[in-house]
PDB file of N, CA and C in Angstrom:
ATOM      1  N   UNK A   1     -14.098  54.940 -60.423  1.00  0.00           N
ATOM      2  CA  UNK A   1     -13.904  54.466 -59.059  1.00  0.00           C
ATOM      3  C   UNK A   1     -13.785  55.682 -58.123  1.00  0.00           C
ATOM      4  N   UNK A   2     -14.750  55.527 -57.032  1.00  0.00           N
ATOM      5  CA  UNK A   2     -14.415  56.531 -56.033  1.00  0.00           C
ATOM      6  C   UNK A   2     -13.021  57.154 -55.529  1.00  0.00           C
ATOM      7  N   UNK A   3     -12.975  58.246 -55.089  1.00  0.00           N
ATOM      8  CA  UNK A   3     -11.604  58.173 -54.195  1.00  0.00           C
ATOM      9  C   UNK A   3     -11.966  57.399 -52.751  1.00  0.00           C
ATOM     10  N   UNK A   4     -10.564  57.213 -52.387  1.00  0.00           N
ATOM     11  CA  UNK A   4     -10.342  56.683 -51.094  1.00  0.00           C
ATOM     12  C   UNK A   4     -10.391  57.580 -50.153  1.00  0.00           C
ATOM     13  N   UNK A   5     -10.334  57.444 -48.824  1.00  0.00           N
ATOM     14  CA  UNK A   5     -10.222  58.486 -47.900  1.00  0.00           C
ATOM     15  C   UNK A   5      -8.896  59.524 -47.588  1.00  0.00           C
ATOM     16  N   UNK A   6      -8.036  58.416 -47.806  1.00  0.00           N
ATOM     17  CA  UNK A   6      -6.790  58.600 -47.808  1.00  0.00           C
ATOM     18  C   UNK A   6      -6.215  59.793 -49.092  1.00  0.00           C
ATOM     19  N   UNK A   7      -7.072  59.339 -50.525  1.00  0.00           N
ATOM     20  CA  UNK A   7      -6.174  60.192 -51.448  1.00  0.00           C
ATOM     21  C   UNK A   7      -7.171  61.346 -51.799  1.00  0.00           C
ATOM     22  N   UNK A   8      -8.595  61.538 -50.781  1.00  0.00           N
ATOM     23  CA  UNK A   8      -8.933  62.467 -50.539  1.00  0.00           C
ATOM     24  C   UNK A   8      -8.598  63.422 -49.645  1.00  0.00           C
ATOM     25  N   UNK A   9      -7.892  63.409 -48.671  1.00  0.00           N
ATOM     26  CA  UNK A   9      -7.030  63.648 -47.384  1.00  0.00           C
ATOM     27  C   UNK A   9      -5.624  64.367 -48.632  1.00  0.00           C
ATOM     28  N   UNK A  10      -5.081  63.306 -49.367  1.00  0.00           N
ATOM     29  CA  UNK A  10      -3.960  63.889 -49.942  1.00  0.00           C
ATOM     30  C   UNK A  10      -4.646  65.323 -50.831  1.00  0.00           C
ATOM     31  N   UNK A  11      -5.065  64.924 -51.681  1.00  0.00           N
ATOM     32  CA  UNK A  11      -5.700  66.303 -52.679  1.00  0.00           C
ATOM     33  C   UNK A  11      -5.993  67.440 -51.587  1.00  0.00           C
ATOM     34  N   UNK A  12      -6.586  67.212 -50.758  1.00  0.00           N
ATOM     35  CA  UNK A  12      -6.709  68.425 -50.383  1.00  0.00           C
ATOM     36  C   UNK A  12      -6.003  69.223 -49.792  1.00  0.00           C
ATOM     37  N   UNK A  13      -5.051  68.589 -49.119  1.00  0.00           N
ATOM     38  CA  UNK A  13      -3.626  68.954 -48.147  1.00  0.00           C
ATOM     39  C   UNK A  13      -2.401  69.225 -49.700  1.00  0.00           C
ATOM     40  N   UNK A  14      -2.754  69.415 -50.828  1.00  0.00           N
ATOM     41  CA  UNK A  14      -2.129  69.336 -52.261  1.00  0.00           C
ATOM     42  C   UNK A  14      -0.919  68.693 -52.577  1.00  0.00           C
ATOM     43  N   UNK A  15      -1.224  67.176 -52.246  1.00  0.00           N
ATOM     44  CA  UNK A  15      -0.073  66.345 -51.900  1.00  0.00           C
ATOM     45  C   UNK A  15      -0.594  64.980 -53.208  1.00  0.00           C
ATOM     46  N   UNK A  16       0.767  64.088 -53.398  1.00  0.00           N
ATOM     47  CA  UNK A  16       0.558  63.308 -54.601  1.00  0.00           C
ATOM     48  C   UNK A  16      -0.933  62.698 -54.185  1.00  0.00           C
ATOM     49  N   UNK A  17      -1.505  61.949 -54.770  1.00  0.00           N
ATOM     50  CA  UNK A  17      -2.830  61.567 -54.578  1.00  0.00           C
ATOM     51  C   UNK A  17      -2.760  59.988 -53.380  1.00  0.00           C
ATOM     52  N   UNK A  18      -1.356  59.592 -53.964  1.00  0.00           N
ATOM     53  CA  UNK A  18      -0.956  57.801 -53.352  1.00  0.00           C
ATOM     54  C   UNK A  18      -0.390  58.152 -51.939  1.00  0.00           C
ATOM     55  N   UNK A  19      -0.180  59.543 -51.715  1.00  0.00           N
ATOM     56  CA  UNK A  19       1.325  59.675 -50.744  1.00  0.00           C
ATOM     57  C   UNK A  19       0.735  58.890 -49.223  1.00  0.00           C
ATOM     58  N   UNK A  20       1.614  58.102 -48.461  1.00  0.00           N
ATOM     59  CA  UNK A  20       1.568  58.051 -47.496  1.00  0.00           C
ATOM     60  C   UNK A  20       2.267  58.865 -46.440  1.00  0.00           C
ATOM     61  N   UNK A  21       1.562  58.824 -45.646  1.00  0.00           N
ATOM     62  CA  UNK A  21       1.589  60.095 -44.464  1.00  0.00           C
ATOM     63  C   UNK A  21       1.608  59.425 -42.849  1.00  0.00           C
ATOM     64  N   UNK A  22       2.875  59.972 -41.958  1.00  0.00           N
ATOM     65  CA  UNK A  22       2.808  59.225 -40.865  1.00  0.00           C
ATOM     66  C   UNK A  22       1.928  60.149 -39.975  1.00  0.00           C
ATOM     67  N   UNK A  23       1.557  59.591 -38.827  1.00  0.00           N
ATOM     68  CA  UNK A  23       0.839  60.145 -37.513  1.00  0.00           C
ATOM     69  C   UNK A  23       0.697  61.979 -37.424  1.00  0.00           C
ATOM     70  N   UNK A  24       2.069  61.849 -37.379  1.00  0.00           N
ATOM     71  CA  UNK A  24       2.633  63.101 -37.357  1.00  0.00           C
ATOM     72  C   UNK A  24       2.350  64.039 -38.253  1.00  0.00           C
ATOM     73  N   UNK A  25       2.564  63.517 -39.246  1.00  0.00           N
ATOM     74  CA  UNK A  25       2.184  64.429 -41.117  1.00  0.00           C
ATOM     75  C   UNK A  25       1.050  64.721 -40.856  1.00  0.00           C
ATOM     76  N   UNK A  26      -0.234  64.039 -40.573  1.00  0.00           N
ATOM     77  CA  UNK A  26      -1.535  64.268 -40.544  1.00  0.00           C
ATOM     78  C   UNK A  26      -1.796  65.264 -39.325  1.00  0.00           C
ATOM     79  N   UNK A  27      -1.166  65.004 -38.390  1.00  0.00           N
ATOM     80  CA  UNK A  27      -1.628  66.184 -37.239  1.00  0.00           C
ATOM     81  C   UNK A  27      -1.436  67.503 -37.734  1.00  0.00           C
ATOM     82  N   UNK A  28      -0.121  67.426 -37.921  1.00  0.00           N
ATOM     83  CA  UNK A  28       0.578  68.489 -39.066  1.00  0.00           C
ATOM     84  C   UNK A  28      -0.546  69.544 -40.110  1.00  0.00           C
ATOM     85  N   UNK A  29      -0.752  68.354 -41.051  1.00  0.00           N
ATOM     86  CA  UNK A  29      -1.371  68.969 -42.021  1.00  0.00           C
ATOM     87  C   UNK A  29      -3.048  69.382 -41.477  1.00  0.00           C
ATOM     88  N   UNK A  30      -3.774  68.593 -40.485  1.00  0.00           N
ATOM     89  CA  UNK A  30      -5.206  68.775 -40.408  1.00  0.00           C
ATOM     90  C   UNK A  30      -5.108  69.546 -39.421  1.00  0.00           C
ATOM     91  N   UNK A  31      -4.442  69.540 -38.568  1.00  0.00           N
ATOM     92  CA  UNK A  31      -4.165  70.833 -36.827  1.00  0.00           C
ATOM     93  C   UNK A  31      -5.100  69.840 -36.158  1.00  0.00           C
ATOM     94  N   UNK A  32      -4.940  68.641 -36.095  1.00  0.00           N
ATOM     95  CA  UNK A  32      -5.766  67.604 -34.883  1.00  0.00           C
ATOM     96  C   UNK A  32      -4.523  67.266 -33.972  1.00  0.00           C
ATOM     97  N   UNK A  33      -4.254  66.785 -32.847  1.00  0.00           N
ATOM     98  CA  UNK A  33      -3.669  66.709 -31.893  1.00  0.00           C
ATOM     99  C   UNK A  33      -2.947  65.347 -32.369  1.00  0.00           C
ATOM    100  N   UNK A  34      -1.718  64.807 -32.008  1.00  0.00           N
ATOM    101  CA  UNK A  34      -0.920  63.232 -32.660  1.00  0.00           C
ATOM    102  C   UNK A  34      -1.609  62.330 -31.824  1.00  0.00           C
ATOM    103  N   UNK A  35      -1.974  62.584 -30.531  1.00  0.00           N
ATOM    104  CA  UNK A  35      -2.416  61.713 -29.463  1.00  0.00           C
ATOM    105  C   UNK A  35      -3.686  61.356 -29.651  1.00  0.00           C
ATOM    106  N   UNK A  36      -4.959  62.361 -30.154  1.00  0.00           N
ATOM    107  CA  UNK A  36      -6.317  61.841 -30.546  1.00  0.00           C
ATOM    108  C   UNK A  36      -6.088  60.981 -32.159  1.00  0.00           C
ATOM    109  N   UNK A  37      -5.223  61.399 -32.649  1.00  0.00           N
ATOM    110  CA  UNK A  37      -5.019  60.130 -33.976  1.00  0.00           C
ATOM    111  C   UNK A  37      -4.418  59.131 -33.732  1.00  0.00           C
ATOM    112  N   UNK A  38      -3.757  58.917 -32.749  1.00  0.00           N
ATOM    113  CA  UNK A  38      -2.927  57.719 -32.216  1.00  0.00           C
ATOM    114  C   UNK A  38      -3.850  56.939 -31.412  1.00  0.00           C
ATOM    115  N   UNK A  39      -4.800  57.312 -30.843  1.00  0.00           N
ATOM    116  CA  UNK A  39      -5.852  56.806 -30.091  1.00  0.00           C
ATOM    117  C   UNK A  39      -7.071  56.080 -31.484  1.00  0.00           C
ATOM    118  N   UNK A  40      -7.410  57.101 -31.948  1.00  0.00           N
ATOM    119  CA  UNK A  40      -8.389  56.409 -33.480  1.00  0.00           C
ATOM    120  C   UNK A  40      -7.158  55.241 -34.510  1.00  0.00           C
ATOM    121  N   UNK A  41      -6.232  55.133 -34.339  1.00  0.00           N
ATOM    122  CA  UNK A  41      -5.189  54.217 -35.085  1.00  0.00           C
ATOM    123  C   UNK A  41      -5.374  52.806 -34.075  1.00  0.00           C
ATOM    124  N   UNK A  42      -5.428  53.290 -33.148  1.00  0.00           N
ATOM    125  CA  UNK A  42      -5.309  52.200 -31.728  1.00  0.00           C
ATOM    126  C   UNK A  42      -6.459  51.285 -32.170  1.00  0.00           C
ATOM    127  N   UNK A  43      -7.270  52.527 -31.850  1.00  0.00           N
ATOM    128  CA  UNK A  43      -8.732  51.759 -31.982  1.00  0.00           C
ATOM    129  C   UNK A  43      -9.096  50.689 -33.251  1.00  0.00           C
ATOM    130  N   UNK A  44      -8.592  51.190 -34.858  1.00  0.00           N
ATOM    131  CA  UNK A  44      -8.497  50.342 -35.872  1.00  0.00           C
ATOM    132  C   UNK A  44      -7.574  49.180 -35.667  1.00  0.00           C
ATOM    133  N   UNK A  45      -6.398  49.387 -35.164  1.00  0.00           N
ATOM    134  CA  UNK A  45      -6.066  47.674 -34.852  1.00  0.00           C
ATOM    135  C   UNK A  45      -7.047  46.666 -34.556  1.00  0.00           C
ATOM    136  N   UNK A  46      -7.259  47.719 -33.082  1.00  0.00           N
ATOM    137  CA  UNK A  46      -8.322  46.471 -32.207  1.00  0.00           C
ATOM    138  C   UNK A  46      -9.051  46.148 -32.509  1.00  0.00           C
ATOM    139  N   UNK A  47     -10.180  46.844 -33.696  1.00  0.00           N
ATOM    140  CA  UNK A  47     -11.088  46.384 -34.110  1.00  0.00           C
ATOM    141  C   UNK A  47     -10.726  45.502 -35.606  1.00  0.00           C
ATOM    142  N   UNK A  48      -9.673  45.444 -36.029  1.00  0.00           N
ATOM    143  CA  UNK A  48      -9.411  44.467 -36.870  1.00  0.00           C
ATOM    144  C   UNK A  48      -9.032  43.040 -36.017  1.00  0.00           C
ATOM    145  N   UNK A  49      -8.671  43.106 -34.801  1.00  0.00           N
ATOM    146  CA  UNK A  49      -8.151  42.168 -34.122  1.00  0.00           C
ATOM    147  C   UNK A  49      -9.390  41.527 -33.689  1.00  0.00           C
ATOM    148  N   UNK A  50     -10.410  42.088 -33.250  1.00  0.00           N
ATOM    149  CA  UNK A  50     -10.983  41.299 -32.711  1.00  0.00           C
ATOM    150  C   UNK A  50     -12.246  41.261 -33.476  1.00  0.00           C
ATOM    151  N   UNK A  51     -12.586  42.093 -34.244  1.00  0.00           N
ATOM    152  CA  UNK A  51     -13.859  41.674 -35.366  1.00  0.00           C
ATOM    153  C   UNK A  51     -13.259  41.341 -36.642  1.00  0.00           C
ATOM    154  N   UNK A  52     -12.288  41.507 -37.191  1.00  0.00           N
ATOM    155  CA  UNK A  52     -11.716  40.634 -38.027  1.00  0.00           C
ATOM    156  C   UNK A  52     -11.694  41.450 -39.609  1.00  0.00           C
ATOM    157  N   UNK A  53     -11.437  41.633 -40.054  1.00  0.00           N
ATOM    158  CA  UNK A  53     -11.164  42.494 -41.608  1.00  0.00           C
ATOM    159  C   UNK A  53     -12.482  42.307 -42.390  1.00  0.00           C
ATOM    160  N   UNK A  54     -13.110  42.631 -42.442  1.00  0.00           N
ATOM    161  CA  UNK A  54     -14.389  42.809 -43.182  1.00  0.00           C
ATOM    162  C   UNK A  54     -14.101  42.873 -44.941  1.00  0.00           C
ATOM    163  N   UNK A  55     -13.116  43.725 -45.343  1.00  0.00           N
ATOM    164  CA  UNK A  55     -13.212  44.333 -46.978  1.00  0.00           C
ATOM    165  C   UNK A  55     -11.865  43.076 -47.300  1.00  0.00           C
ATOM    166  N   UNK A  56     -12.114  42.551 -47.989  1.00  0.00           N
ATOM    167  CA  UNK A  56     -10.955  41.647 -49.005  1.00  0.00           C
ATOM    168  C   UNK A  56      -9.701  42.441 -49.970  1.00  0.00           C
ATOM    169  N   UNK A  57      -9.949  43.556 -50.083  1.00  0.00           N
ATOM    170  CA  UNK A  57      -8.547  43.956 -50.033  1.00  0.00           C
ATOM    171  C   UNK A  57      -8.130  45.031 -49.376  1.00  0.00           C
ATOM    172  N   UNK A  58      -8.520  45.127 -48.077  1.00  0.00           N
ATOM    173  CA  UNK A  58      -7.477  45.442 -46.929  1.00  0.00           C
ATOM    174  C   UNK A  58      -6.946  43.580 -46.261  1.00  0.00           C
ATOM    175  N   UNK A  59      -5.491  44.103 -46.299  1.00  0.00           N
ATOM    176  CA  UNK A  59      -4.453  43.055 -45.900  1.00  0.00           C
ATOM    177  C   UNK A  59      -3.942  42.771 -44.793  1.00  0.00           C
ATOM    178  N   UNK A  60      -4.287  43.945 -43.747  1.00  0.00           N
ATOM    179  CA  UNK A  60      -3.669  43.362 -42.514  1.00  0.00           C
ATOM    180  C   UNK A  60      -4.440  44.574 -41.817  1.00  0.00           C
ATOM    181  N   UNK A  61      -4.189  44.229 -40.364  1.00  0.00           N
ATOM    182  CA  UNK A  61      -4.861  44.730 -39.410  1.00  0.00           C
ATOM    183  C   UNK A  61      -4.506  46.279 -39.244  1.00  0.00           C
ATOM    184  N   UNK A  62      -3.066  46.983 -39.828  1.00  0.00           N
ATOM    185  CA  UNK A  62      -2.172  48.257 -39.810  1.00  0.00           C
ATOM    186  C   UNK A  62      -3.311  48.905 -41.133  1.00  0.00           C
ATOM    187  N   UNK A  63      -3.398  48.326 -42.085  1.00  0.00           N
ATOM    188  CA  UNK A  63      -3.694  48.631 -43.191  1.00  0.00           C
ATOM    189  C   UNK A  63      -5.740  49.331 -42.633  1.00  0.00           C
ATOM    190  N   UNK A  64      -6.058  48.439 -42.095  1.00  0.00           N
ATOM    191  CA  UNK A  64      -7.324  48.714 -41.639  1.00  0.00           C
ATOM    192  C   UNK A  64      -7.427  50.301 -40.361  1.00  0.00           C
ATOM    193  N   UNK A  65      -6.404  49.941 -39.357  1.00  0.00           N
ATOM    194  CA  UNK A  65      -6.028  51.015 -38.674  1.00  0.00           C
ATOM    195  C   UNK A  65      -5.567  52.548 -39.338  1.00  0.00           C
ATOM    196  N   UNK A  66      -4.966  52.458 -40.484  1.00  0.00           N
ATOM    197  CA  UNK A  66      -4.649  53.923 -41.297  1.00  0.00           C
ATOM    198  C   UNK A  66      -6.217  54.326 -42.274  1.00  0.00           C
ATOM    199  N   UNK A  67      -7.023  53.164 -42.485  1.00  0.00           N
ATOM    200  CA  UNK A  67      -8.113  53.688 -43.108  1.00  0.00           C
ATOM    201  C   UNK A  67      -8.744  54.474 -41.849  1.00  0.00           C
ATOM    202  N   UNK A  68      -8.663  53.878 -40.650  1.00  0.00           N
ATOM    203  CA  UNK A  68     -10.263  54.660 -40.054  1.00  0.00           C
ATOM    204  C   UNK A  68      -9.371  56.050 -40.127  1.00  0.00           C
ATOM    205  N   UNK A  69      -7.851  56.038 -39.819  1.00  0.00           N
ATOM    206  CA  UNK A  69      -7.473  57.379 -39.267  1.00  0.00           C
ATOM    207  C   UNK A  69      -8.251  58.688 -40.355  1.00  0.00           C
ATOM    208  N   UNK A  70      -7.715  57.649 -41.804  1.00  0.00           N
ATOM    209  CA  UNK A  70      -8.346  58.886 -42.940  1.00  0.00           C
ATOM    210  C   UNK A  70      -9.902  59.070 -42.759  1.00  0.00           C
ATOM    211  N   UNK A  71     -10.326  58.091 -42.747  1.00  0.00           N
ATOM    212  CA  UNK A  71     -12.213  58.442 -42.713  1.00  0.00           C
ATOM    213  C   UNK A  71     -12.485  58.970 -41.846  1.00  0.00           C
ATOM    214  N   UNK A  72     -11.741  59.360 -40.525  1.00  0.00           N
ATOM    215  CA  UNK A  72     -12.283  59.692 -39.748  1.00  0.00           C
ATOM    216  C   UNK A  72     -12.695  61.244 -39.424  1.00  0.00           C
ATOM    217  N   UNK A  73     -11.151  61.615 -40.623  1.00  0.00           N
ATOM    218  CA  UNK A  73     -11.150  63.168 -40.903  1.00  0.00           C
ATOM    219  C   UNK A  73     -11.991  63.990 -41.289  1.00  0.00           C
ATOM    220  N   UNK A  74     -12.685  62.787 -42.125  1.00  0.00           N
ATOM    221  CA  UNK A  74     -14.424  63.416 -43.291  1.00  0.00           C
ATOM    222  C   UNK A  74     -15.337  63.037 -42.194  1.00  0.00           C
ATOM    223  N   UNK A  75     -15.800  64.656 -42.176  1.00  0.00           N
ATOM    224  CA  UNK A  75     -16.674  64.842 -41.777  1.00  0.00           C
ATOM    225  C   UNK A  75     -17.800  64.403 -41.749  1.00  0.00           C
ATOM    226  N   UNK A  76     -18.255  63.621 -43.313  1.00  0.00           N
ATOM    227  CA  UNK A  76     -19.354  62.750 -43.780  1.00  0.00           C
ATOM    228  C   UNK A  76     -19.257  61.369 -43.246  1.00  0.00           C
ATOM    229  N   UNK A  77     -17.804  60.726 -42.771  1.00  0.00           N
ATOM    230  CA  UNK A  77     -18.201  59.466 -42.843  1.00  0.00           C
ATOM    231  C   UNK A  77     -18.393  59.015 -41.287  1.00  0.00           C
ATOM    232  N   UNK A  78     -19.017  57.746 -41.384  1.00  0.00           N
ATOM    233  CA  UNK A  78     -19.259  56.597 -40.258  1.00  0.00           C
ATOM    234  C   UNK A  78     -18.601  57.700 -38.717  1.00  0.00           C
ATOM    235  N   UNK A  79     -16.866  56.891 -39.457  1.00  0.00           N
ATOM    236  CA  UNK A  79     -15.909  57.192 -38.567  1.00  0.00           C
ATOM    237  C   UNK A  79     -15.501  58.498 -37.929  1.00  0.00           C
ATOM    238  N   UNK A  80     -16.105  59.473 -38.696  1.00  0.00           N
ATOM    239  CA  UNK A  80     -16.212  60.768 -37.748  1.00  0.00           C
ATOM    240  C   UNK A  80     -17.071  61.169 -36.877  1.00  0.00           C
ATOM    241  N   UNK A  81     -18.243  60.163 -37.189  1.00  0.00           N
ATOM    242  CA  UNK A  81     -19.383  60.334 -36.104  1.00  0.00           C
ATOM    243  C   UNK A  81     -18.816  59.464 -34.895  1.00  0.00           C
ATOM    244  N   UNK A  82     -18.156  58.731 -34.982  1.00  0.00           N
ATOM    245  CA  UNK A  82     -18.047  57.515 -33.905  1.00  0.00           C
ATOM    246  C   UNK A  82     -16.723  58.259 -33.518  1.00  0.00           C
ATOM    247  N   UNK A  83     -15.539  58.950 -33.785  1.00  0.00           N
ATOM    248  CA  UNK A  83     -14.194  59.193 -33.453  1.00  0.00           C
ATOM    249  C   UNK A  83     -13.805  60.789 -33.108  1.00  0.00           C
ATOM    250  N   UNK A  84     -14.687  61.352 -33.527  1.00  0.00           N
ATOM    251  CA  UNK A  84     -14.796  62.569 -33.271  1.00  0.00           C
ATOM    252  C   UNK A  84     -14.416  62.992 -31.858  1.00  0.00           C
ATOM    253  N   UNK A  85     -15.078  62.420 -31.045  1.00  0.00           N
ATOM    254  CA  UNK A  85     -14.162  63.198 -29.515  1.00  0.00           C
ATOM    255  C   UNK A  85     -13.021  63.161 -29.419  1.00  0.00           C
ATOM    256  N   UNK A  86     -11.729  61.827 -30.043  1.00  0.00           N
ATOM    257  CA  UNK A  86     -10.821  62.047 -30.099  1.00  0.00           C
ATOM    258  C   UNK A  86     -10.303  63.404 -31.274  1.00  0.00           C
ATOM    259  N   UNK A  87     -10.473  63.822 -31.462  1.00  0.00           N
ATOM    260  CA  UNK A  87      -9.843  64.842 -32.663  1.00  0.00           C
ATOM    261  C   UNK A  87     -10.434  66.370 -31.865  1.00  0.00           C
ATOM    262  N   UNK A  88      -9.139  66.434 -31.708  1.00  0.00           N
ATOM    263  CA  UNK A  88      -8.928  67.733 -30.909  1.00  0.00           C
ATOM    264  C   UNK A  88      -7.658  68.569 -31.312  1.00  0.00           C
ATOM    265  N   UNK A  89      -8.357  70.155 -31.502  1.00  0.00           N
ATOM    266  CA  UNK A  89      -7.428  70.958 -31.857  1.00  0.00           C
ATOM    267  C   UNK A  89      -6.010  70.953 -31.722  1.00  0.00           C
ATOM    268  N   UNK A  90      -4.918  71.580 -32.509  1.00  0.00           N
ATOM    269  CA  UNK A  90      -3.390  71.324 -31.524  1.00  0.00           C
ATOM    270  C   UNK A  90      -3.865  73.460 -30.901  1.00  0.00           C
TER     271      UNK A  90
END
């Protein structure tokens, strides 16, 4: 099974593989600004709110909002092409 975005984010920052990480931790650890990740978190609510959860095991609309934050970090995915202006140096 692939990794996730999230416990790819952990390995590399050399953290448990499961760990959860608040707003803050991630600005922290990647040097992106709390306010451009708080803005890409925003944005995953809303788009669980109003297009609706797509993957069957993500569980709630928070749960969908902490994925884009991680994907958005990789450079490779979707979500960094689309979120990228928010992610700005500290």
């Amino acid at each position: 099974m692939p990794l996730t975005y999230k416990e790819k984010f952990n390995l590399k920052h050399k953290q448990q593989k499961n760990q959860s990480n608040s707003l803050s931790d991630i600005a922290r650890l990647s040097g992106f600004k709390k306010g451009g990740l708080q803005t890409i978190y925003n944005k995953g609510i809303g788009a669980a709110k109003t297009a609706g959860i797509s993957r069957p095991q993500v569980k709630s609309k928070e749960q969908w909002a902490w994925s884009r934050v991680y994907s958005s970090l990789d450079p490779k995915s979707k979500s960094h092409k689309m979120d990228k202006i928010h992610l700005k140096r500290r």
